[in-house]
C-alpha atoms as a PDB file:
ATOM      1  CA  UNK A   1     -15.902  -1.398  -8.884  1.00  0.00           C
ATOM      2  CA  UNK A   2     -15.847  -1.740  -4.984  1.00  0.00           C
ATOM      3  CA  UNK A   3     -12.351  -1.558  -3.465  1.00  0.00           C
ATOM      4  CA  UNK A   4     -11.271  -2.307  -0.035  1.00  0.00           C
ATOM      5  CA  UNK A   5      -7.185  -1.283   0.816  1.00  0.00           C
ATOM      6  CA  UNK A   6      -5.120  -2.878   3.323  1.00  0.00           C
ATOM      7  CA  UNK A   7      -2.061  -1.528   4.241  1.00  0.00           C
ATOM      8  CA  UNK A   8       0.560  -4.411   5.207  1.00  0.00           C
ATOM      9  CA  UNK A   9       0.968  -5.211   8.764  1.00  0.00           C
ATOM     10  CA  UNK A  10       4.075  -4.199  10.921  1.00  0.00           C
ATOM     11  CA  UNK A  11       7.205  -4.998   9.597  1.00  0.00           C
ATOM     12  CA  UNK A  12      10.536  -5.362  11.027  1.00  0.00           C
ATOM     13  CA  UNK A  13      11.784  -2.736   9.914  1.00  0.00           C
ATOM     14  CA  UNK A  14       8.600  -0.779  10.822  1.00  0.00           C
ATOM     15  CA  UNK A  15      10.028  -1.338  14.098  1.00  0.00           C
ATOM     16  CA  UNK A  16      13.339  -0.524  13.682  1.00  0.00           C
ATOM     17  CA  UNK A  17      12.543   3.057  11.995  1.00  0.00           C
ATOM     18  CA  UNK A  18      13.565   2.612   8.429  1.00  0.00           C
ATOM     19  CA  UNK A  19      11.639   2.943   5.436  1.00  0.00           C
ATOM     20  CA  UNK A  20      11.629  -0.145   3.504  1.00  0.00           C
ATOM     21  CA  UNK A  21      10.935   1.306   0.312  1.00  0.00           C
ATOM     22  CA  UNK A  22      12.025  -1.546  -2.584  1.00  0.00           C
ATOM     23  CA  UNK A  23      13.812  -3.723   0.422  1.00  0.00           C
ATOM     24  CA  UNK A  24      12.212  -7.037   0.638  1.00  0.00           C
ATOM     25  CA  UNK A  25      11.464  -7.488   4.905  1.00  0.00           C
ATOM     26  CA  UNK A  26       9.258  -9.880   6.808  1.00  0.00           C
ATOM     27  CA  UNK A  27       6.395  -8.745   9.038  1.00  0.00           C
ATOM     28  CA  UNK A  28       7.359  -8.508  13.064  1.00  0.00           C
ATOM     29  CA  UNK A  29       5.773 -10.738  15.449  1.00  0.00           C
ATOM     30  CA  UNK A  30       3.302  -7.887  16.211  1.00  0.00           C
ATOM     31  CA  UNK A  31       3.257  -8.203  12.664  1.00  0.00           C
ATOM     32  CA  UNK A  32       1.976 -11.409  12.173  1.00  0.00           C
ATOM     33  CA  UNK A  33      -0.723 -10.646  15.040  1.00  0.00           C
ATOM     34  CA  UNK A  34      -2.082  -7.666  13.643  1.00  0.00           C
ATOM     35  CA  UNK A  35      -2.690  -9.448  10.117  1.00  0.00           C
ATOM     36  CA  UNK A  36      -4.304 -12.450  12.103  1.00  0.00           C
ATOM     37  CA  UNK A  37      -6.803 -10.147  14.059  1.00  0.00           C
ATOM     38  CA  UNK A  38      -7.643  -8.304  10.474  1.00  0.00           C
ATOM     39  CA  UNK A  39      -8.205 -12.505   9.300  1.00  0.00           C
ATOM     40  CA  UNK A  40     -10.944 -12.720  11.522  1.00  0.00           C
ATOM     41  CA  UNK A  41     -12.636  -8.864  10.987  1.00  0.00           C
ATOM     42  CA  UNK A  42     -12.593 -10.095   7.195  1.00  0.00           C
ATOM     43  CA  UNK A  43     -13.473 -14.205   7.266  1.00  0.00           C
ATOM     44  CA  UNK A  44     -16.543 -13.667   5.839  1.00  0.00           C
ATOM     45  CA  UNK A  45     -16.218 -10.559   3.220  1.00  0.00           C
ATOM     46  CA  UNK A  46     -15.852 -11.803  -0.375  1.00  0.00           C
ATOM     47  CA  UNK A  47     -13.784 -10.377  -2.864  1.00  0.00           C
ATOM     48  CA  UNK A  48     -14.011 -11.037  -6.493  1.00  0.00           C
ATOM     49  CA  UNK A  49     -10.057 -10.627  -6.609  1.00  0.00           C
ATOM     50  CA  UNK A  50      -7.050  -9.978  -3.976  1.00  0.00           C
ATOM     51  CA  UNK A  51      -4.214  -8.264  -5.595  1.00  0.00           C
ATOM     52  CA  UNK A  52      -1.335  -7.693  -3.568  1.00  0.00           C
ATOM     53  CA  UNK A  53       1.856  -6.360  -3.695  1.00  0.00           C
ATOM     54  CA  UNK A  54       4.889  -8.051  -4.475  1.00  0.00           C
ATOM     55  CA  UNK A  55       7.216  -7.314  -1.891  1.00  0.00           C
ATOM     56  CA  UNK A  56       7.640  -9.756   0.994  1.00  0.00           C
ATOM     57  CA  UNK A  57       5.760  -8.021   4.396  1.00  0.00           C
ATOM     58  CA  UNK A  58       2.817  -7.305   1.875  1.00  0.00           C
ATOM     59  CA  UNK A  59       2.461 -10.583   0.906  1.00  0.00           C
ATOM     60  CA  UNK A  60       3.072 -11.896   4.105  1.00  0.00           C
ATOM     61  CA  UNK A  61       0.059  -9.712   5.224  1.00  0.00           C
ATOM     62  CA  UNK A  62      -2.144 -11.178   2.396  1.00  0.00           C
ATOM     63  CA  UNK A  63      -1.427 -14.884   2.986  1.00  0.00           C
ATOM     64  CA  UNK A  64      -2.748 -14.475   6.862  1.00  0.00           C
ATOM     65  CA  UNK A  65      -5.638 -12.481   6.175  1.00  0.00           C
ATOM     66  CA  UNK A  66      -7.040 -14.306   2.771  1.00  0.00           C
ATOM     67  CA  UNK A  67      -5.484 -17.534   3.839  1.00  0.00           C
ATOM     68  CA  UNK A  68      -6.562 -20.124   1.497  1.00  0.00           C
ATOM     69  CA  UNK A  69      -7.946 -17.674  -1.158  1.00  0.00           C
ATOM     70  CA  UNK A  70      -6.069 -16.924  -4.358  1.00  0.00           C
ATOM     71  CA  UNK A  71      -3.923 -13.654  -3.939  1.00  0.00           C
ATOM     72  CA  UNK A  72      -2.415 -11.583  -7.577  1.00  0.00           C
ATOM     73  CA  UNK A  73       0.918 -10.593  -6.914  1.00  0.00           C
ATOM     74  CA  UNK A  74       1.352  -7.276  -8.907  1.00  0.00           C
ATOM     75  CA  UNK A  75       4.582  -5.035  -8.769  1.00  0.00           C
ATOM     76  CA  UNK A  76       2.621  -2.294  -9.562  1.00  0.00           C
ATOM     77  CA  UNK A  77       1.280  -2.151  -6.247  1.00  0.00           C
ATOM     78  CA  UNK A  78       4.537  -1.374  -4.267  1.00  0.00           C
ATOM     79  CA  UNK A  79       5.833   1.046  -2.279  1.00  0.00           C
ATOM     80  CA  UNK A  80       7.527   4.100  -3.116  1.00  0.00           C
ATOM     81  CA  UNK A  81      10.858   3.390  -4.866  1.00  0.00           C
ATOM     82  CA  UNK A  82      13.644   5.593  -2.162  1.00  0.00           C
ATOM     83  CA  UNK A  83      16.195   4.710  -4.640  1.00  0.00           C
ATOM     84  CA  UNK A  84      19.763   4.878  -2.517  1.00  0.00           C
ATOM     85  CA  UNK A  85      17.574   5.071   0.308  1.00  0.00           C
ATOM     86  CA  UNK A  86      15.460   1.947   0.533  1.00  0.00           C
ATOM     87  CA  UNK A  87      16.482   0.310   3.436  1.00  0.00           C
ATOM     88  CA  UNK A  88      17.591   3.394   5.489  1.00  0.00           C
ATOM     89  CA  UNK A  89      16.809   4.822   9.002  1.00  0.00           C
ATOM     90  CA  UNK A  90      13.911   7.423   9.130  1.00  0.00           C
ATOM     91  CA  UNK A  91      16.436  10.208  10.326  1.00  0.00           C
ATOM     92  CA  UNK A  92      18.266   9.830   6.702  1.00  0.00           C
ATOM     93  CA  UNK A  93      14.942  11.522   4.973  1.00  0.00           C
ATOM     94  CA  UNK A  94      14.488  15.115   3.883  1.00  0.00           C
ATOM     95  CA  UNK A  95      12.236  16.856   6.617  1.00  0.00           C
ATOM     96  CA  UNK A  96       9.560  17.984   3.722  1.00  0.00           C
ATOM     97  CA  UNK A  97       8.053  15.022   2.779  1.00  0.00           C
ATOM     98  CA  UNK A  98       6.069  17.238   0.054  1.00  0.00           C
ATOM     99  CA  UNK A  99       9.410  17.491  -1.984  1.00  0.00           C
ATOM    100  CA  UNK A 100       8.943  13.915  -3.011  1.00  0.00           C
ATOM    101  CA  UNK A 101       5.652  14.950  -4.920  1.00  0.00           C
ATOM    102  CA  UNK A 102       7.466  16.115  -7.648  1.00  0.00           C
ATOM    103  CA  UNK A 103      11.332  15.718  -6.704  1.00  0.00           C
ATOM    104  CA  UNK A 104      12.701  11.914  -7.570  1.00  0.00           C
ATOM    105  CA  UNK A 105      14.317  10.275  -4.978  1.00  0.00           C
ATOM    106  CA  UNK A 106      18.319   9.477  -6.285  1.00  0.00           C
ATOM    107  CA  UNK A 107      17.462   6.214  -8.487  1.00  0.00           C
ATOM    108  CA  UNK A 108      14.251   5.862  -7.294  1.00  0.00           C
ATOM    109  CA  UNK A 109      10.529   7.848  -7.604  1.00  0.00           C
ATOM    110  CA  UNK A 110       8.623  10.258  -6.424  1.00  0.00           C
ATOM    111  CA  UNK A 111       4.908  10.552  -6.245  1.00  0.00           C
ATOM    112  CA  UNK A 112       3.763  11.411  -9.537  1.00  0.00           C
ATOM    113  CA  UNK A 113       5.496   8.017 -10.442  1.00  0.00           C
ATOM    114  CA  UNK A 114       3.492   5.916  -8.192  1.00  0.00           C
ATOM    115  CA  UNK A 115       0.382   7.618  -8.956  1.00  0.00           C
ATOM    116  CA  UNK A 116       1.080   6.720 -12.958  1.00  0.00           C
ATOM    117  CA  UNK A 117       1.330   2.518 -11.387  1.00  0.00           C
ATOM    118  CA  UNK A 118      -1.184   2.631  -9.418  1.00  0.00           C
ATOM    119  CA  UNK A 119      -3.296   4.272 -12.145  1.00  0.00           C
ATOM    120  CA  UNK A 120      -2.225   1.641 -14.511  1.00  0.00           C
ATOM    121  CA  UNK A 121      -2.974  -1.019 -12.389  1.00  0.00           C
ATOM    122  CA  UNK A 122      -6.765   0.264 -12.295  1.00  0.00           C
ATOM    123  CA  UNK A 123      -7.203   0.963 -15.437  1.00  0.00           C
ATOM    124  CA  UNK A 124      -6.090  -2.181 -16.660  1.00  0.00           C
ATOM    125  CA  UNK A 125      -7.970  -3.948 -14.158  1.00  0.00           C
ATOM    126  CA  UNK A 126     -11.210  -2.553 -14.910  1.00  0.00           C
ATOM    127  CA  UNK A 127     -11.257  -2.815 -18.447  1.00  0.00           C
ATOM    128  CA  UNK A 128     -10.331  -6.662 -18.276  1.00  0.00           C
ATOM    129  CA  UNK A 129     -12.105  -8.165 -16.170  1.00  0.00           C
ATOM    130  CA  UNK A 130     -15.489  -7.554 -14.333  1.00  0.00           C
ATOM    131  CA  UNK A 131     -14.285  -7.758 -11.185  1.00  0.00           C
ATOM    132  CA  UNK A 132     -16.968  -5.714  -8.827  1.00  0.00           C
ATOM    133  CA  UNK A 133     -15.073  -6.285  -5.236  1.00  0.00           C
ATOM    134  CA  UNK A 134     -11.636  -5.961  -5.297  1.00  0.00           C
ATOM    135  CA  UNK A 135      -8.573  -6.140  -2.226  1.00  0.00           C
ATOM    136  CA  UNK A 136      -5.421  -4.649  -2.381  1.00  0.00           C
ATOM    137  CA  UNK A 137      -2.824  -5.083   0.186  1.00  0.00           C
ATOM    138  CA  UNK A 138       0.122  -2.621  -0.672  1.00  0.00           C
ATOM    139  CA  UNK A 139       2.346  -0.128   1.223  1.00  0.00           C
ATOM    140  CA  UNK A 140       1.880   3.824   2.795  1.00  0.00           C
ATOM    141  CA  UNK A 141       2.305   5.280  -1.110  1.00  0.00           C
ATOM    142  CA  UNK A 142       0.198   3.512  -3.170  1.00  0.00           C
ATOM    143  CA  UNK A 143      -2.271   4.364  -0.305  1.00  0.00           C
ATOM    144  CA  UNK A 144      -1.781   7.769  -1.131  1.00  0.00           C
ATOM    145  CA  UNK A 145      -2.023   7.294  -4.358  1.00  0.00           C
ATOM    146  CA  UNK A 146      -5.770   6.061  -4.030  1.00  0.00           C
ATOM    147  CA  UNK A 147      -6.621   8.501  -2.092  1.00  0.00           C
ATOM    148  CA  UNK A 148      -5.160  10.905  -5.194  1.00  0.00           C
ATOM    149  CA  UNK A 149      -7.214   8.818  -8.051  1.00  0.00           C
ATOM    150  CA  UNK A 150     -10.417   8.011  -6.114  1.00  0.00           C
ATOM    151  CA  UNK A 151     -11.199  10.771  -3.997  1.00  0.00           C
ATOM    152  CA  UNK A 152      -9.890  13.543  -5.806  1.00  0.00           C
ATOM    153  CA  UNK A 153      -7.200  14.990  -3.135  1.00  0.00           C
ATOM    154  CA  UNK A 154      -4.262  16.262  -3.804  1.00  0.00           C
ATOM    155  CA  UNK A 155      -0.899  14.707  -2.962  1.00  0.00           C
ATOM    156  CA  UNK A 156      -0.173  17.383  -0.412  1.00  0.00           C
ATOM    157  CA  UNK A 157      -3.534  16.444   1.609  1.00  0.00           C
ATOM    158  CA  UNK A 158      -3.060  13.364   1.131  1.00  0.00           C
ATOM    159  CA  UNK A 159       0.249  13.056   3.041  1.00  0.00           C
ATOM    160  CA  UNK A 160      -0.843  15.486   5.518  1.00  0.00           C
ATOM    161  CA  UNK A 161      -4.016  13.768   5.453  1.00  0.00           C
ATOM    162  CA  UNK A 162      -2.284  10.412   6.611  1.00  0.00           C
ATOM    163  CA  UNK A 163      -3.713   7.860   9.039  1.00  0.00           C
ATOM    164  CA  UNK A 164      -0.151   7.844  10.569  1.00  0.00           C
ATOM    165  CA  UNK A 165       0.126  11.069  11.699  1.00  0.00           C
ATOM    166  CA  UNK A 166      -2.638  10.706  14.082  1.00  0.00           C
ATOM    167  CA  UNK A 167      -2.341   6.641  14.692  1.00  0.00           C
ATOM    168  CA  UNK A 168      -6.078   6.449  12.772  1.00  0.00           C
ATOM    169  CA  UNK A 169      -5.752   3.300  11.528  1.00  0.00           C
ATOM    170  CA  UNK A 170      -8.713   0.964  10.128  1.00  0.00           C
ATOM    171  CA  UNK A 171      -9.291  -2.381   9.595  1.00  0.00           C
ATOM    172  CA  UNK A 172      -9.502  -1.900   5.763  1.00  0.00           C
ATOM    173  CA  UNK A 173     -10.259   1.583   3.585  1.00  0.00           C
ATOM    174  CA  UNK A 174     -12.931   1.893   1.104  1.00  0.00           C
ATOM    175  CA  UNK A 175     -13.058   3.439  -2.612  1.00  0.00           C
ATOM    176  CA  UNK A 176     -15.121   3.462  -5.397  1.00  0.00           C
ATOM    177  CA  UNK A 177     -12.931   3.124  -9.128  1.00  0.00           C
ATOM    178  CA  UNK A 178     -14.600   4.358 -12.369  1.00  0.00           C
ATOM    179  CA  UNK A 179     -12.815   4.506 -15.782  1.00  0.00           C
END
């Protein structure tokens, strides 16, 4: 199965330098714009299926840029669960961001938790349908996650490894998903 990511456009909190986590935002204006621009990179690609997130500036992102197509909300697809800190500024974070490989967040998840979802969420979807071009729009960790289960890294390059460190950003990320 062919699958194309797409992280959700700018939110407000984005903005404001908090990490969402489980906190339901909208998009930003800039948002919005960015998820129209990706509408017209992807107009004509077909997809046998859109999954998407559940949470609100994912699905915002989905509507815009598969407007009119049928998109599979899927709470397995969301991000990281911060626990007590969903919803709080950047500067409230431990420094390491490797502890949360293996160290839960209070109430909430770490890696290894997100990787089993995400996981799931393949498996499941391979063996029930025969899907053979696939979207997801989801959130930084589940990203991660992908990069985990389909290219064989390892959660420390893979969060070193991030787009966001050095603004690399594409239009859309492509993996290949075997059982």
């Amino acid at each position: 199965m062919k699958l194309t990511y797409f992280v959700h456009s700018t939110s407000k909190d984005n903005e404001a330098g908090i990490r969402s986590g489980w906190s339901d935002v909208s998009l930003s204006e800039k948002g919005r714009a960015q998820a129209l621009s990706l509408r017209h990179q992807y107009a004509d690609m077909f997809f046998d299926a859109i999954f998407c997130s559940d949470l609100k500036r994912a699905v915002e992102t989905a509507k815009i840029v598969f407007s009119g197509r049928k998109v599979v909300l899927d709470s397995r697809l969301r991000e990281m669960n911060y626990g007590v800190l969903n919803g709080c500024p950047n500067r409230q974070f431990p420094r390491d961001e490797l502890k949360c490989i293996y160290t839960r967040y209070k109430s909430g998840e770490n890696c290894l938790d997100v990787e089993d979802r995400v996981r799931r969420f393949l498996e499941e979807r391979i063996l029930v349908s025969y899907n053979e071009s696939i979207a997801i729009v989801s959130h930084q960790y589940p990203h991660f996650a992908l990069e985990v289960i389909c290219n064989n890294v390892t959660w420390k390059e893979a969060i070193l490894n991030d787009w966001r460190n050095g603004e690399n950003w594409q239009p859309g990320w492509h993996y290949s998903v075997h059982v």
